[in-house]
C-alpha atoms as a PDB file:
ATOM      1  CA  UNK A   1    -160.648  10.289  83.026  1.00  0.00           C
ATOM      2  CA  UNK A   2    -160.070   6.722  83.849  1.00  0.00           C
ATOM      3  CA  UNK A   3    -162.885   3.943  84.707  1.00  0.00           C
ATOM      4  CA  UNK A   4    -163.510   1.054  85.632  1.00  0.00           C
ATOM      5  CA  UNK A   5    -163.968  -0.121  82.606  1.00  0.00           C
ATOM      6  CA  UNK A   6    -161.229   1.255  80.547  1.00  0.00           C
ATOM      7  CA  UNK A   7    -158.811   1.089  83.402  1.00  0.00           C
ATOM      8  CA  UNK A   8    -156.458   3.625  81.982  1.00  0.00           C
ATOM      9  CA  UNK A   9    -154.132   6.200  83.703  1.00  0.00           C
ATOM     10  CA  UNK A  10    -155.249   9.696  83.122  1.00  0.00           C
ATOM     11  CA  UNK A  11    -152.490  11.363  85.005  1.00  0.00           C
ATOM     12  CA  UNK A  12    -150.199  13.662  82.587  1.00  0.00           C
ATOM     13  CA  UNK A  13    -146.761  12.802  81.744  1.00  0.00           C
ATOM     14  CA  UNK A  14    -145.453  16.152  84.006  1.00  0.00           C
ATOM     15  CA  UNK A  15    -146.970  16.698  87.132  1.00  0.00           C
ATOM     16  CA  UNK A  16    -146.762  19.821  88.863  1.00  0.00           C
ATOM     17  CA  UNK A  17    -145.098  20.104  91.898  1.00  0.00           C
ATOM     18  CA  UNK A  18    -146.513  21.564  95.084  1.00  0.00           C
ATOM     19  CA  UNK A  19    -145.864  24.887  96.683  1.00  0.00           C
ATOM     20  CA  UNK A  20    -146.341  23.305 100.050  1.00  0.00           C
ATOM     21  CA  UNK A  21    -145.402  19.404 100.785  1.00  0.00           C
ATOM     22  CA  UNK A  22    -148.567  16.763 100.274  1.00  0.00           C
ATOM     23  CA  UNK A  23    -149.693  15.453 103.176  1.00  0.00           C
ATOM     24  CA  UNK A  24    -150.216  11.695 103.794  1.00  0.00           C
ATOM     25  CA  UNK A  25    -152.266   9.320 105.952  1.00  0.00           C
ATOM     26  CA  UNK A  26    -150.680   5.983 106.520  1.00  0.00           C
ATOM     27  CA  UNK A  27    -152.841   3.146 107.187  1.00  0.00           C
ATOM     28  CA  UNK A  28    -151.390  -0.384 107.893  1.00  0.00           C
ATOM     29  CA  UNK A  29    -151.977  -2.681 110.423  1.00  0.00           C
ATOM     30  CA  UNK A  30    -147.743  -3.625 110.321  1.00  0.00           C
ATOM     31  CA  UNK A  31    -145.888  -1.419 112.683  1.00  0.00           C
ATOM     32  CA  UNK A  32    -142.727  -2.047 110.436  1.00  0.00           C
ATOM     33  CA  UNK A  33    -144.779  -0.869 107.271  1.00  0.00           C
ATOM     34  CA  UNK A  34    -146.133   2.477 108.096  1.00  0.00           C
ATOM     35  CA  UNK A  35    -142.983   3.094 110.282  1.00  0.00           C
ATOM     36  CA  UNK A  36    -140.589   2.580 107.445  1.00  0.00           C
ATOM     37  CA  UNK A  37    -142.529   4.076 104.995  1.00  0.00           C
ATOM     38  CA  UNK A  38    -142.800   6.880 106.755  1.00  0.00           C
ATOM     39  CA  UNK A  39    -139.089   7.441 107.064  1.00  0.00           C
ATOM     40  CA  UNK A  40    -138.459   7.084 103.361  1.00  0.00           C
ATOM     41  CA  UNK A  41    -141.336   9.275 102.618  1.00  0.00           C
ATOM     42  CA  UNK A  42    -140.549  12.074 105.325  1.00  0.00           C
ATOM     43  CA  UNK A  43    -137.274  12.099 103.979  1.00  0.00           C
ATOM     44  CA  UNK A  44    -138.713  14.250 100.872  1.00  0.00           C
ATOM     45  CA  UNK A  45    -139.150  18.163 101.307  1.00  0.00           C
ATOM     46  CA  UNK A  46    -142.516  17.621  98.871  1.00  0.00           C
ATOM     47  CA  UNK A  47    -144.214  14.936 101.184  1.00  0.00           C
ATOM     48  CA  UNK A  48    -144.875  14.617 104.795  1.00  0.00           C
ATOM     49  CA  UNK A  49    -146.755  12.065 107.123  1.00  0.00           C
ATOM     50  CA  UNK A  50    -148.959  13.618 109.393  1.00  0.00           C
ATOM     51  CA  UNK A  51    -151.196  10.436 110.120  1.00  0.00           C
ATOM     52  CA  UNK A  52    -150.593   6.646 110.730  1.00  0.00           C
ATOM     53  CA  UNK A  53    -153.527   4.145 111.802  1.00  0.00           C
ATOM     54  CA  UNK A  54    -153.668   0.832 112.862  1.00  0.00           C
ATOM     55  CA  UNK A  55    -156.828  -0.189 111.805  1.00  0.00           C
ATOM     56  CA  UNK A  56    -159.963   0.573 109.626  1.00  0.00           C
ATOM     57  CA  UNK A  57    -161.790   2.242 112.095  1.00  0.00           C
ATOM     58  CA  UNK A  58    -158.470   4.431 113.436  1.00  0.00           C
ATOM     59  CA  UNK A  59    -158.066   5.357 109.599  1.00  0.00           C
ATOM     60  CA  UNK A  60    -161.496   7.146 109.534  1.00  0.00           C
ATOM     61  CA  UNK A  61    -161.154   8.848 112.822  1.00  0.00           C
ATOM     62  CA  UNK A  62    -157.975  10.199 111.999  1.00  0.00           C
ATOM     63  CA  UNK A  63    -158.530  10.871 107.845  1.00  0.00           C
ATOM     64  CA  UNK A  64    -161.886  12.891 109.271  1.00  0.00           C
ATOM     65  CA  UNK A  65    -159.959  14.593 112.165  1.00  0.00           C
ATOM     66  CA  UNK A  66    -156.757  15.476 109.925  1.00  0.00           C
ATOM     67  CA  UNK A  67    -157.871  15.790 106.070  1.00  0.00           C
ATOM     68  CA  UNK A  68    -154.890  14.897 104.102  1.00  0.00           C
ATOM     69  CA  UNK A  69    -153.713  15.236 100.851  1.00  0.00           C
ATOM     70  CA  UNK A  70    -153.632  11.574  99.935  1.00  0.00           C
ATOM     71  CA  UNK A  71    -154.209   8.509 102.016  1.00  0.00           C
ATOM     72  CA  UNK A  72    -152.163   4.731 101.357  1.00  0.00           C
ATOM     73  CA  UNK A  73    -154.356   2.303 102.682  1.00  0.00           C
ATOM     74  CA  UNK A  74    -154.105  -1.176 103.227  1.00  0.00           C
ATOM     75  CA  UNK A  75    -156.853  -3.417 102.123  1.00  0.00           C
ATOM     76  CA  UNK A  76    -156.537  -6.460 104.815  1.00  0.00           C
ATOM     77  CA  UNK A  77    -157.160  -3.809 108.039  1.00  0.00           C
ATOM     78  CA  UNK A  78    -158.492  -5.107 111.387  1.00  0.00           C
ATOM     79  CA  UNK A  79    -162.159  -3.735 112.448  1.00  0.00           C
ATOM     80  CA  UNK A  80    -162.952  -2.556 109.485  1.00  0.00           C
ATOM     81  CA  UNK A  81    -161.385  -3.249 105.940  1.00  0.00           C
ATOM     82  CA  UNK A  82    -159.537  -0.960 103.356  1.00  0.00           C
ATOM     83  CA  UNK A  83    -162.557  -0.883 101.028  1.00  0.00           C
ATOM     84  CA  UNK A  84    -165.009  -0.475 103.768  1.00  0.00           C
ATOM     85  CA  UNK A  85    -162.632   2.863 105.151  1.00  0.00           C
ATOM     86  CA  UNK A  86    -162.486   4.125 100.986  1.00  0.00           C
ATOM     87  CA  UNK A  87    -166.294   3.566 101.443  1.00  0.00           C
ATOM     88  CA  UNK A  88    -167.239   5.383 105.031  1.00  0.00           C
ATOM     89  CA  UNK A  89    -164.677   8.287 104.545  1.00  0.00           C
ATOM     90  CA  UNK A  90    -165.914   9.016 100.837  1.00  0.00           C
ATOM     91  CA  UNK A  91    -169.471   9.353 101.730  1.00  0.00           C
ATOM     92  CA  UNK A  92    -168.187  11.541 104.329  1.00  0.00           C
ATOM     93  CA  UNK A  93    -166.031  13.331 101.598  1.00  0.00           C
ATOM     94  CA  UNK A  94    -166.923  13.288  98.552  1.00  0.00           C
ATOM     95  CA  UNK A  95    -163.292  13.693  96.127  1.00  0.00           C
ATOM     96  CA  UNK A  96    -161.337  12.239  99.335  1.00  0.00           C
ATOM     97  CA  UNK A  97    -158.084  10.878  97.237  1.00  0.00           C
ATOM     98  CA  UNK A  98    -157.689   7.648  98.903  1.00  0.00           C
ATOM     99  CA  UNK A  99    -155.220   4.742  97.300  1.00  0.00           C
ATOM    100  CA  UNK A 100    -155.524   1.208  98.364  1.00  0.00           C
ATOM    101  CA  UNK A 101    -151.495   0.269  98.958  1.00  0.00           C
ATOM    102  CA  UNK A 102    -151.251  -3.465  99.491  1.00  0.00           C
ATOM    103  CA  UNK A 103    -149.944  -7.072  98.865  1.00  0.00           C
ATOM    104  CA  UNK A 104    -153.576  -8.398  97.585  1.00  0.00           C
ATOM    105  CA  UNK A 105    -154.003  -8.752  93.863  1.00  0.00           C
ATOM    106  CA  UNK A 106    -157.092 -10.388  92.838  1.00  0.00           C
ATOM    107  CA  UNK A 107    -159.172  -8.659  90.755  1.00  0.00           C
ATOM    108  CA  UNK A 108    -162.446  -8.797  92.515  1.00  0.00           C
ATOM    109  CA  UNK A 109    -160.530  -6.924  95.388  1.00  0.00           C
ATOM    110  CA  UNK A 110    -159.080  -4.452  92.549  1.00  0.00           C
ATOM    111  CA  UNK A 111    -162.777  -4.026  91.294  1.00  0.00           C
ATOM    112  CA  UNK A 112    -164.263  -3.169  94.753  1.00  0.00           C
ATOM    113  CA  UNK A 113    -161.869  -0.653  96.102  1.00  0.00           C
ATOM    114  CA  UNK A 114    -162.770   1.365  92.904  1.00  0.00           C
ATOM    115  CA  UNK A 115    -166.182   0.988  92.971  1.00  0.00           C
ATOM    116  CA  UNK A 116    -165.806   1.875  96.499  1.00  0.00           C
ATOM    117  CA  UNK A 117    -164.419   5.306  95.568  1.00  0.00           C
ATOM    118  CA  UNK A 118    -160.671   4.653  95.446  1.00  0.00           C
ATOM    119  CA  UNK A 119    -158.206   7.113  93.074  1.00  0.00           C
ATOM    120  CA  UNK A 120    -155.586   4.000  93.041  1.00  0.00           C
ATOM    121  CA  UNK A 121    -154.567   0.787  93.513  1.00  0.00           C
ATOM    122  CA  UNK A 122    -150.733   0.195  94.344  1.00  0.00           C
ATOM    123  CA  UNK A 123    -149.108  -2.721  94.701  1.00  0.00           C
ATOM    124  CA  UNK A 124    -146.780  -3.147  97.726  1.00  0.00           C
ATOM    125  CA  UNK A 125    -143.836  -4.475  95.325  1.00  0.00           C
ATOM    126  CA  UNK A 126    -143.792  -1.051  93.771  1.00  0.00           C
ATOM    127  CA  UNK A 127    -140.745   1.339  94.061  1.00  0.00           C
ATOM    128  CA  UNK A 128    -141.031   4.191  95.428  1.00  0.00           C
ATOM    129  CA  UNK A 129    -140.337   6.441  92.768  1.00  0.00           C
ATOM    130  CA  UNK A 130    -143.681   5.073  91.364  1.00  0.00           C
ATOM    131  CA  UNK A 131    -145.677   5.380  94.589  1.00  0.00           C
ATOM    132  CA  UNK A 132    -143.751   9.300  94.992  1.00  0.00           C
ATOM    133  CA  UNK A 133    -145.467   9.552  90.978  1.00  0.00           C
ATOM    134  CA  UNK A 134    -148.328   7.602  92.643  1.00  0.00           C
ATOM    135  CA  UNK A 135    -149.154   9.862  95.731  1.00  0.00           C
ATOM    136  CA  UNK A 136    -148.595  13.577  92.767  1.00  0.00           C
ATOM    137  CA  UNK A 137    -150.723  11.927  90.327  1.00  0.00           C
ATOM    138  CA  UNK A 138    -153.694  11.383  92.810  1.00  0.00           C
ATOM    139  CA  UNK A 139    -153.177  14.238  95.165  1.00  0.00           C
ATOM    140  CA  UNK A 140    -153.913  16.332  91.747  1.00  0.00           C
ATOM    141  CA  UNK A 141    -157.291  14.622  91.682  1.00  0.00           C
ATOM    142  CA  UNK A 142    -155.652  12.003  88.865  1.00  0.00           C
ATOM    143  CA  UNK A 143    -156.213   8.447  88.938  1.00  0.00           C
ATOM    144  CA  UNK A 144    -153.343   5.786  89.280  1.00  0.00           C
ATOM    145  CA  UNK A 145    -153.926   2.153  87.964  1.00  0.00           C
ATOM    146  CA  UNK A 146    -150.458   0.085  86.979  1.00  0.00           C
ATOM    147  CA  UNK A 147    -150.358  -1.867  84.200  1.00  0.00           C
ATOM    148  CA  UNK A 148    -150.262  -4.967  86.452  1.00  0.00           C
ATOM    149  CA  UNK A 149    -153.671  -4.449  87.971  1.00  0.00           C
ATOM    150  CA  UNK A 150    -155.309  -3.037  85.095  1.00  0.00           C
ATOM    151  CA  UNK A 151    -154.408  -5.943  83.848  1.00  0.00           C
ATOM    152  CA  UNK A 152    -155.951  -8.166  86.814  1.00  0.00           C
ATOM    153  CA  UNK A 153    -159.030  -5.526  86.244  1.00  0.00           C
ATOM    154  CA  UNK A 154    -159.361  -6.752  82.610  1.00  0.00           C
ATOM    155  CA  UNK A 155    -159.678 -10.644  83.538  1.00  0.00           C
ATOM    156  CA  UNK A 156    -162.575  -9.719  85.958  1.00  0.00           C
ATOM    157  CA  UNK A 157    -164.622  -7.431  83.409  1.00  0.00           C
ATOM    158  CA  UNK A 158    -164.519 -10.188  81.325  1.00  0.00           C
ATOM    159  CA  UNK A 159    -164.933 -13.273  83.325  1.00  0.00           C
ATOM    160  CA  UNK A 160    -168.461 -15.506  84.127  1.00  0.00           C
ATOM    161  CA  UNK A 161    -169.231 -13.537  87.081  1.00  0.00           C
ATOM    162  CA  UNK A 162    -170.168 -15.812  90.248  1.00  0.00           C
ATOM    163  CA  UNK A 163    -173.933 -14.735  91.873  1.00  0.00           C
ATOM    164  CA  UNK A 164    -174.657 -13.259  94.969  1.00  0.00           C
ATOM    165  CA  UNK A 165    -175.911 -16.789  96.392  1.00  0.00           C
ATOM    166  CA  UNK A 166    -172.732 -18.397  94.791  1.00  0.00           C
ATOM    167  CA  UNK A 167    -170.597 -16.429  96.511  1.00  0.00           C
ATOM    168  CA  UNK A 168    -172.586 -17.444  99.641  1.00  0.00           C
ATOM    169  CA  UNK A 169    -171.968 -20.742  98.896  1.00  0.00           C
ATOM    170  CA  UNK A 170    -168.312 -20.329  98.023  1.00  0.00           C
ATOM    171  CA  UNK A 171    -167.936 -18.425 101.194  1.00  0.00           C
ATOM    172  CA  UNK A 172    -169.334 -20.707 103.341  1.00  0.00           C
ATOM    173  CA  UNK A 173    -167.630 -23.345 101.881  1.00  0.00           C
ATOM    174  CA  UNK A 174    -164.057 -21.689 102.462  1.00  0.00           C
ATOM    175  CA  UNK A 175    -165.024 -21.613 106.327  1.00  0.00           C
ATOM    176  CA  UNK A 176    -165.372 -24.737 106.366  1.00  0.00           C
ATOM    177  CA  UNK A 177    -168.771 -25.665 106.288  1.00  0.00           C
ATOM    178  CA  UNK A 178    -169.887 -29.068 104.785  1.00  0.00           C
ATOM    179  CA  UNK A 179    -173.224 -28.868 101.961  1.00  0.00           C
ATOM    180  CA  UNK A 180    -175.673 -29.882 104.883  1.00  0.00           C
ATOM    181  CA  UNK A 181    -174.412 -27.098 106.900  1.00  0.00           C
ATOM    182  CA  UNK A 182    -174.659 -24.411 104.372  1.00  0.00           C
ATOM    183  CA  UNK A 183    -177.960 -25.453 103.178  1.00  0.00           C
ATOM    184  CA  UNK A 184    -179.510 -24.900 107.266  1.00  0.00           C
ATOM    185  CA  UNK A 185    -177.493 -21.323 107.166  1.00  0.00           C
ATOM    186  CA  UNK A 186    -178.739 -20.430 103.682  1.00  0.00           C
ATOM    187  CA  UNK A 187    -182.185 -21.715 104.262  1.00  0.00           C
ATOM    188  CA  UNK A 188    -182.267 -23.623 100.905  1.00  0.00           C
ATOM    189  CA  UNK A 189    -181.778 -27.486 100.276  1.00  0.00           C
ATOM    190  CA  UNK A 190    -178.497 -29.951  99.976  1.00  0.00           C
ATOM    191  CA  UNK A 191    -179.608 -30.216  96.734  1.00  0.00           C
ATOM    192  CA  UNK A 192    -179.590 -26.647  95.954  1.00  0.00           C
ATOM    193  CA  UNK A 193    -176.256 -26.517  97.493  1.00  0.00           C
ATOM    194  CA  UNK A 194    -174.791 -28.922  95.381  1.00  0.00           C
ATOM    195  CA  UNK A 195    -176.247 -27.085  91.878  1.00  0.00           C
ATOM    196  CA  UNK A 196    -174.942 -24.365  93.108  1.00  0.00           C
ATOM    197  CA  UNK A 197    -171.013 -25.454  93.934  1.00  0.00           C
ATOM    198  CA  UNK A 198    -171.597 -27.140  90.606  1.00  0.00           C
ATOM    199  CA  UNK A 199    -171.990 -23.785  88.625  1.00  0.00           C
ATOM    200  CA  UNK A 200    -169.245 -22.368  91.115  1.00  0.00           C
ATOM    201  CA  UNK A 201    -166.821 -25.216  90.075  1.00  0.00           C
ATOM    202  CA  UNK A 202    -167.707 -24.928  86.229  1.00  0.00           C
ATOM    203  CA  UNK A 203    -167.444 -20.713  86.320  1.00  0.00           C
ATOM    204  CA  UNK A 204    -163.639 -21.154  88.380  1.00  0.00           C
ATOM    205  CA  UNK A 205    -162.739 -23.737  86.287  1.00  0.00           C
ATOM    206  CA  UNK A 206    -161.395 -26.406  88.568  1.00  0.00           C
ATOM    207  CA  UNK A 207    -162.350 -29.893  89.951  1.00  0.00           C
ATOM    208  CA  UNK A 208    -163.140 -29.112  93.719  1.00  0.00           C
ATOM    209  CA  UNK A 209    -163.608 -27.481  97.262  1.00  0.00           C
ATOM    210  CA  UNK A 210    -159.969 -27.126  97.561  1.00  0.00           C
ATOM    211  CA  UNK A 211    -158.906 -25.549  94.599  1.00  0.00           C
ATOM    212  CA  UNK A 212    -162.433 -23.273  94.307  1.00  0.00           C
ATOM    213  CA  UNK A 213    -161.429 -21.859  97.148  1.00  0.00           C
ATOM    214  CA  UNK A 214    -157.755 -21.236  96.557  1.00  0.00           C
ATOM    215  CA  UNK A 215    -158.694 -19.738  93.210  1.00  0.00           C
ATOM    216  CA  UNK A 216    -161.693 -17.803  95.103  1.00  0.00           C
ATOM    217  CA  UNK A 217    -159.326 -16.510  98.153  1.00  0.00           C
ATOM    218  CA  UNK A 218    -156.558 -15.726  95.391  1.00  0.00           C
ATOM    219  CA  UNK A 219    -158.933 -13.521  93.185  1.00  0.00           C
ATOM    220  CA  UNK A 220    -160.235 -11.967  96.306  1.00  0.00           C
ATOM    221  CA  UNK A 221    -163.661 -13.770  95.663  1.00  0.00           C
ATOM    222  CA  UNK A 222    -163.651 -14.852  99.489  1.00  0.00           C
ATOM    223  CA  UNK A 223    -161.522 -13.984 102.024  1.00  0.00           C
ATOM    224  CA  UNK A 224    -160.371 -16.782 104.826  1.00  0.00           C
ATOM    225  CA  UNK A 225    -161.863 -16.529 107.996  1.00  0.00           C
ATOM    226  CA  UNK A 226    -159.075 -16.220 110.715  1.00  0.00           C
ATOM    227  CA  UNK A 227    -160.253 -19.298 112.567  1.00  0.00           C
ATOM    228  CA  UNK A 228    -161.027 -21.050 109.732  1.00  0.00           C
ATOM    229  CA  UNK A 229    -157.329 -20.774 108.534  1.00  0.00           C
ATOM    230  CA  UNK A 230    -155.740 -21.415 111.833  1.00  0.00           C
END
């Protein structure tokens, strides 16, 4: 069985196909995404869409009303997020086989969807030969983690992990916010704030506010606040 830690595939080398076509939920908030993916998938006589949301919240509506087989979910999702849906609809059901299918790559994202209770983590630059293996492999309750993400996986298990309150800082700095203004919303000093983008700076390895939080936003550390990147 794969973890977190070992970040290994488990699934066998055959996998056995179904009697009946898989079912799949398809949640992406890019019309052009779920729509074409559909069509390629629905194609198949072992695979079949019976789902498509929008957003986070839409994706645990319809998941709950419509168990599928497997669900391809999009991390970035409007109203709620991909790792927040893996989250609500596992507690809900326990075993749901849920994959995260998106563009993001940094390994703190990689690290929370599967904490969060996700069987997979699929990059969007896949083929779809390996998502078709992909979708088998985790509808059979195995778990699917490429090379290229284990990989990201590895850098984060062994990296200087920022703290909670640094990754306060970091996020607050990312919208925007100046050292005098974080310190009133953080309740702590402009001194403080300073020791701690300090430590933040020395753990990223880089020079300053700019390129912390490229490195942050690129390692899924932080994400950008809409209005703050408009």
């Amino acid at each position: 069985m794969s973890t977190i830690g070992s970040v290994v595939n488990d699934y066998p080398e055959v996998l056995e196909l179904p009697q009946n076509p898989y079912t799949l939920l398809i949640a992406d908030d890019h019309p052009i995404v779920r729509e074409g993916l559909a069509a390629l998938i629905n194609r198949r006589s072992d695979m079949h869409i019976v789902a498509q949301a929008s957003n986070g919240r839409e994706a645990v509506e319809r998941y709950l009303a419509q168990p599928p087989d497997v669900a391809l979910i999009e991390l970035r999702l409007p109203q709620m997020d991909g790792i927040e849906v893996v989250r609500s609809i596992s507690a809900k059901v326990p075993g749901a086989r849920l994959v995260i299918f998106t563009t993001c790559q940094g390994e703190e994202d990689i690290y929370r969807a599967l904490k969060a209770g996700a069987y997979g983590y699929l990059l969007k630059n896949t083929s779809l030969d390996e998502l078709v293996e992909c979708v088998r492999a985790v509808a059979q309750g195995k778990r699917w983690i490429p090379p290229a993400v284990a990989a990201q996986l590895g850098k984060r298990v062994a990296d200087r992990g920022l703290t909670v309150r640094e990754i306060e800082v970091l996020r607050a700095v990312t919208n925007g916010k100046s050292n005098k203004e974080i310190g009133v919303v953080l309740d702590i000093s402009e001194a403080t704030v300073k020791v701690h983008m300090t430590h933040i700076l020395e753990k990223l390895n880089v020079t300053g506010r700019t390129e912390a939080i490229n490195v942050a936003v690129r390692r899924g550390l932080v994400h950008m606040d809409p209005v703050a990147a408009a």
